[in-house]
PDB file of N, CA and C in Angstrom:
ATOM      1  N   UNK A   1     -28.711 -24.046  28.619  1.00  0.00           N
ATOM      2  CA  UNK A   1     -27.807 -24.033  27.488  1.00  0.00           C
ATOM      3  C   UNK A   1     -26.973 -22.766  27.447  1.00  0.00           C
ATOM      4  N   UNK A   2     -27.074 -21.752  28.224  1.00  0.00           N
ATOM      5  CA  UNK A   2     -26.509 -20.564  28.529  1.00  0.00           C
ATOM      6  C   UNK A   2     -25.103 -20.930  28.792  1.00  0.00           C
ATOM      7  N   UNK A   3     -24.125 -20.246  27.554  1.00  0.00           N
ATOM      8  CA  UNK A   3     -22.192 -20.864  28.480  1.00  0.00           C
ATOM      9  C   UNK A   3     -21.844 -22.050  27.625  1.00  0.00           C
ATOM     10  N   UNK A   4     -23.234 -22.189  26.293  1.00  0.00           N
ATOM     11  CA  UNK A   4     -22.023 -23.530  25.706  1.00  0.00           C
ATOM     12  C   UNK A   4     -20.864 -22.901  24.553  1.00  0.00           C
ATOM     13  N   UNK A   5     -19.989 -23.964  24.754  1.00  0.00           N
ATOM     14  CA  UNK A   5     -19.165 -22.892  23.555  1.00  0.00           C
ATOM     15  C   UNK A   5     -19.553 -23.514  22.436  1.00  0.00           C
ATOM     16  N   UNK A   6     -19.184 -22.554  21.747  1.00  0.00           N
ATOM     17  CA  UNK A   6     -19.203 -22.363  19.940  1.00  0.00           C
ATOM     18  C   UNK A   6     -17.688 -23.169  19.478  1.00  0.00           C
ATOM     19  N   UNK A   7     -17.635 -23.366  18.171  1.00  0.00           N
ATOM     20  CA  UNK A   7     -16.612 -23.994  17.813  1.00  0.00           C
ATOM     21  C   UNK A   7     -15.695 -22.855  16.887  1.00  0.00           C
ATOM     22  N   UNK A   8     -15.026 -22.090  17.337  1.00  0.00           N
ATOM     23  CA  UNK A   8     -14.306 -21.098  16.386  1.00  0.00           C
ATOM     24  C   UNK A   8     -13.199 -21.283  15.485  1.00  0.00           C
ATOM     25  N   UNK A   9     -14.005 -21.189  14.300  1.00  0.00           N
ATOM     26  CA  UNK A   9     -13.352 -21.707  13.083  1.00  0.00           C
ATOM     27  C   UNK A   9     -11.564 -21.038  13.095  1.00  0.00           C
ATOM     28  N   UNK A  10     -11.797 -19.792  13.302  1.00  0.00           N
ATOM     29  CA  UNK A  10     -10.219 -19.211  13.039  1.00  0.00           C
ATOM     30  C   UNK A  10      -9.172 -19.866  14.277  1.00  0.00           C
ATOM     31  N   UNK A  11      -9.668 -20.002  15.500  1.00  0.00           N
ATOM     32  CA  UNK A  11      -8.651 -20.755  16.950  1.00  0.00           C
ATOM     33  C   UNK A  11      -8.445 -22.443  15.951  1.00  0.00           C
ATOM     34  N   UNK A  12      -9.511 -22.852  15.448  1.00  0.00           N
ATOM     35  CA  UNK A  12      -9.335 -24.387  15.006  1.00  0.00           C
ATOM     36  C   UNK A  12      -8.168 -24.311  14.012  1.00  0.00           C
ATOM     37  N   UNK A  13      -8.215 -23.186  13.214  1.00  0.00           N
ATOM     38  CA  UNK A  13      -7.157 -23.285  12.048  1.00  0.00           C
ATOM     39  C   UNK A  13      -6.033 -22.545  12.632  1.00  0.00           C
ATOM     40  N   UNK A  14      -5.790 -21.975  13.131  1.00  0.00           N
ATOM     41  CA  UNK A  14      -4.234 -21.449  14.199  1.00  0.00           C
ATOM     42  C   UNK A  14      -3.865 -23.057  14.520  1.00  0.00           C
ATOM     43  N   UNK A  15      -4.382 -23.190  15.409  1.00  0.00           N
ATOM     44  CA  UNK A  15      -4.016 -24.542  16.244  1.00  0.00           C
ATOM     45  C   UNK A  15      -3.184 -25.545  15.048  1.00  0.00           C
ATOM     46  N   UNK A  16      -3.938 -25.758  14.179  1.00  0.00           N
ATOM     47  CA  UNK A  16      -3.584 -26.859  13.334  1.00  0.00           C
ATOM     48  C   UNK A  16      -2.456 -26.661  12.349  1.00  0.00           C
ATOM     49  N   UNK A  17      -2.422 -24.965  12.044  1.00  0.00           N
ATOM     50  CA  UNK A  17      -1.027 -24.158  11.548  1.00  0.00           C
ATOM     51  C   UNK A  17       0.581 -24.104  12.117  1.00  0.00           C
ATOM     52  N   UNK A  18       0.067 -24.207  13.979  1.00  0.00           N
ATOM     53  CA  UNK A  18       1.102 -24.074  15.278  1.00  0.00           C
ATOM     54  C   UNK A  18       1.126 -25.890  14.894  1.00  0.00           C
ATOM     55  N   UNK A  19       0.277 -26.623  15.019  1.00  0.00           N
ATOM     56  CA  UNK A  19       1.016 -27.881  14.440  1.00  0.00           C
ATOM     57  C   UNK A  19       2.235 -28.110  13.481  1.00  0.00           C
ATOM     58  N   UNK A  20       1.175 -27.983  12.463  1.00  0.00           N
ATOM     59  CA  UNK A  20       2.269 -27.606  10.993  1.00  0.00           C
ATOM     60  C   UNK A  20       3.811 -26.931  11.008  1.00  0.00           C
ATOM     61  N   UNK A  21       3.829 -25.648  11.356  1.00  0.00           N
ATOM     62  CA  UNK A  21       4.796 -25.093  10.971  1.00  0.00           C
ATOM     63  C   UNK A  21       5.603 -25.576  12.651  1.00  0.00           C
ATOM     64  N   UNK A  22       5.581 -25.673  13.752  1.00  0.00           N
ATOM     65  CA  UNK A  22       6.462 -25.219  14.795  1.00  0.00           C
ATOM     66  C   UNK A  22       6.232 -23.791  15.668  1.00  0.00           C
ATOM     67  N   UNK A  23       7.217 -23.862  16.601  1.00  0.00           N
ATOM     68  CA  UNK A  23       7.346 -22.766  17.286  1.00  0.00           C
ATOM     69  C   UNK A  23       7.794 -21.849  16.362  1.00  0.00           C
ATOM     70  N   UNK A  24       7.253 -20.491  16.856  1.00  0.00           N
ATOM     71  CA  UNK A  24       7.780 -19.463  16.261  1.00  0.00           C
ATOM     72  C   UNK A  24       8.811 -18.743  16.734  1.00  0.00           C
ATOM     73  N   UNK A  25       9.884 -18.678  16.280  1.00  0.00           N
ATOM     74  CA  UNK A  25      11.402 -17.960  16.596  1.00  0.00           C
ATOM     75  C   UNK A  25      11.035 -16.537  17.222  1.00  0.00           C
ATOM     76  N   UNK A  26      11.604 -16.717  17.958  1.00  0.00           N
ATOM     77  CA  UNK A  26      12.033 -15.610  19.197  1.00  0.00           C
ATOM     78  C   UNK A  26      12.157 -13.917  18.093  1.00  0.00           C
ATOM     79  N   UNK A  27      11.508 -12.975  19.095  1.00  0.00           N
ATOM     80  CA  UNK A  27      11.562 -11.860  18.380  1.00  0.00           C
ATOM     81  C   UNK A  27      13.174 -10.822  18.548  1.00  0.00           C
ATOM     82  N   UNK A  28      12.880 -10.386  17.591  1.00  0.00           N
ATOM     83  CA  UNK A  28      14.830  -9.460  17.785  1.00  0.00           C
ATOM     84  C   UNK A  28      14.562  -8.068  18.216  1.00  0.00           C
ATOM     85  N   UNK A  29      15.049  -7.620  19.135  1.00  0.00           N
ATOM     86  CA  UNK A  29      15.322  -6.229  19.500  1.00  0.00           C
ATOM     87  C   UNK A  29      15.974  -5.110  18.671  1.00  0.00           C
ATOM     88  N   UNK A  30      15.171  -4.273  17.959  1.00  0.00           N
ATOM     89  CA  UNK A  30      15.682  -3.974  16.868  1.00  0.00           C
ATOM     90  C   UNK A  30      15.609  -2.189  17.809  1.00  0.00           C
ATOM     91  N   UNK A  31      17.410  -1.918  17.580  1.00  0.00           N
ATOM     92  CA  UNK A  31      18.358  -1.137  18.067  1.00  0.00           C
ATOM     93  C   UNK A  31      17.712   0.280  17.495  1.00  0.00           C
ATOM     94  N   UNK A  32      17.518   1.112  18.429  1.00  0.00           N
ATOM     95  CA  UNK A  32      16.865   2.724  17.772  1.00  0.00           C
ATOM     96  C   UNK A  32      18.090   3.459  17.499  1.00  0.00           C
ATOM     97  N   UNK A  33      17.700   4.296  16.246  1.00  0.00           N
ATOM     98  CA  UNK A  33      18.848   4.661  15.326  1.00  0.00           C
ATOM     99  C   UNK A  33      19.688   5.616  16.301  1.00  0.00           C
ATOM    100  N   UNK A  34      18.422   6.412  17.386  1.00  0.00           N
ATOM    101  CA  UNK A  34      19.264   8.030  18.299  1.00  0.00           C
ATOM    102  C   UNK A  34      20.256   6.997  19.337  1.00  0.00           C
ATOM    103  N   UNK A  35      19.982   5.751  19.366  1.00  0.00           N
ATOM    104  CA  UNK A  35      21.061   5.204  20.366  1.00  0.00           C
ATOM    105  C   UNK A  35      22.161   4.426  19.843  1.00  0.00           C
ATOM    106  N   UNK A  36      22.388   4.529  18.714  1.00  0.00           N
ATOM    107  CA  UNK A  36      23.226   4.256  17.891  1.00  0.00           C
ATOM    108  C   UNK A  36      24.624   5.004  17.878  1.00  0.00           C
ATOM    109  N   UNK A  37      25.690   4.566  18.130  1.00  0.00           N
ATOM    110  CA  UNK A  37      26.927   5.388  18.041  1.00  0.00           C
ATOM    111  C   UNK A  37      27.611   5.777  17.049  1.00  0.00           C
ATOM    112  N   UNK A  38      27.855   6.771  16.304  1.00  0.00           N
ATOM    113  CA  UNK A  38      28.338   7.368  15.067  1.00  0.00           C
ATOM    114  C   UNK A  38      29.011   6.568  14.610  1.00  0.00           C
ATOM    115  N   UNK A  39      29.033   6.705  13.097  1.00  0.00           N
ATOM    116  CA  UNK A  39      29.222   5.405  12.315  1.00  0.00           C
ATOM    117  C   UNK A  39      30.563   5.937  11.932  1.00  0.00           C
ATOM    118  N   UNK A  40      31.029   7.387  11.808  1.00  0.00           N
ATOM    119  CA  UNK A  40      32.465   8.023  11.594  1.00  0.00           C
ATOM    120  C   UNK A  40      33.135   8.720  12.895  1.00  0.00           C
ATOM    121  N   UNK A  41      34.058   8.407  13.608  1.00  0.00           N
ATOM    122  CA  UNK A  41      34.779   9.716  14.200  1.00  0.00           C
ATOM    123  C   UNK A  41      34.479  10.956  13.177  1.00  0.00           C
ATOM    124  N   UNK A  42      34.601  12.067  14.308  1.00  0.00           N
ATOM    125  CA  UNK A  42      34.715  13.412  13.462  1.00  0.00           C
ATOM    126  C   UNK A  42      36.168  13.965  14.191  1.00  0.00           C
ATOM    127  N   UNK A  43      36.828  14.209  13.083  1.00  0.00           N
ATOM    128  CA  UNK A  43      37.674  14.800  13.482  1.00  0.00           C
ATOM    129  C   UNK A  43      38.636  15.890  14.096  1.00  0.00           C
ATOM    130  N   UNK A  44      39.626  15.540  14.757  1.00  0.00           N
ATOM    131  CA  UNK A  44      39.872  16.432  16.103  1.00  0.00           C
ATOM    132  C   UNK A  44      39.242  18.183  15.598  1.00  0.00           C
ATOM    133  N   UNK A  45      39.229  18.925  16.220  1.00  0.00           N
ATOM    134  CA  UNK A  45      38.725  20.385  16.036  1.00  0.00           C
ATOM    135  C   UNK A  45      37.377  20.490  15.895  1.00  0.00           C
ATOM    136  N   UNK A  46      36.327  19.682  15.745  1.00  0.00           N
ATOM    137  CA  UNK A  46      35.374  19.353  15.352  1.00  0.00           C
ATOM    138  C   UNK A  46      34.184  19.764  16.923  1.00  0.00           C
ATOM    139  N   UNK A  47      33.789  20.402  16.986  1.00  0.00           N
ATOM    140  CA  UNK A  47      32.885  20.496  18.348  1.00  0.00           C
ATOM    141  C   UNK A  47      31.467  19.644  18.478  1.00  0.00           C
ATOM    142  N   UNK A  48      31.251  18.817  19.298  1.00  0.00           N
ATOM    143  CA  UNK A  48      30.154  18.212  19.139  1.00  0.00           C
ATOM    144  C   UNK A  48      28.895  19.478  19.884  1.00  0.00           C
ATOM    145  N   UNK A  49      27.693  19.022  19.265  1.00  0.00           N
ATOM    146  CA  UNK A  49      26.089  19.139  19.259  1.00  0.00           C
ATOM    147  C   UNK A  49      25.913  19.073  20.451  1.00  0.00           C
TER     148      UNK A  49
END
């Protein structure tokens, strides 16, 4: 009897949820702020950092 499986209550209720609702929508690449390009020109005379 060594190796039988168990019946796991939480995989049984996922499963039957992934029924219910559908696939789950694709995740979004959410843009890091330091690679972000300035939201104002600075103007001419202005020395950048």
């Amino acid at each position: 009897m060594a190796g039988r499986k168990k019946f796991d209550e939480g995989k049984g209720v996922r499963e039957i949820a992934r029924e219910r609702v559908g696939t789950v929508p694709a995740t979004k690449v959410i843009v890091s702020k330091v690679k972000k390009p300035p939201k104002y020109k600075k103007p001419p005379g202005e020395e950048k950092e």
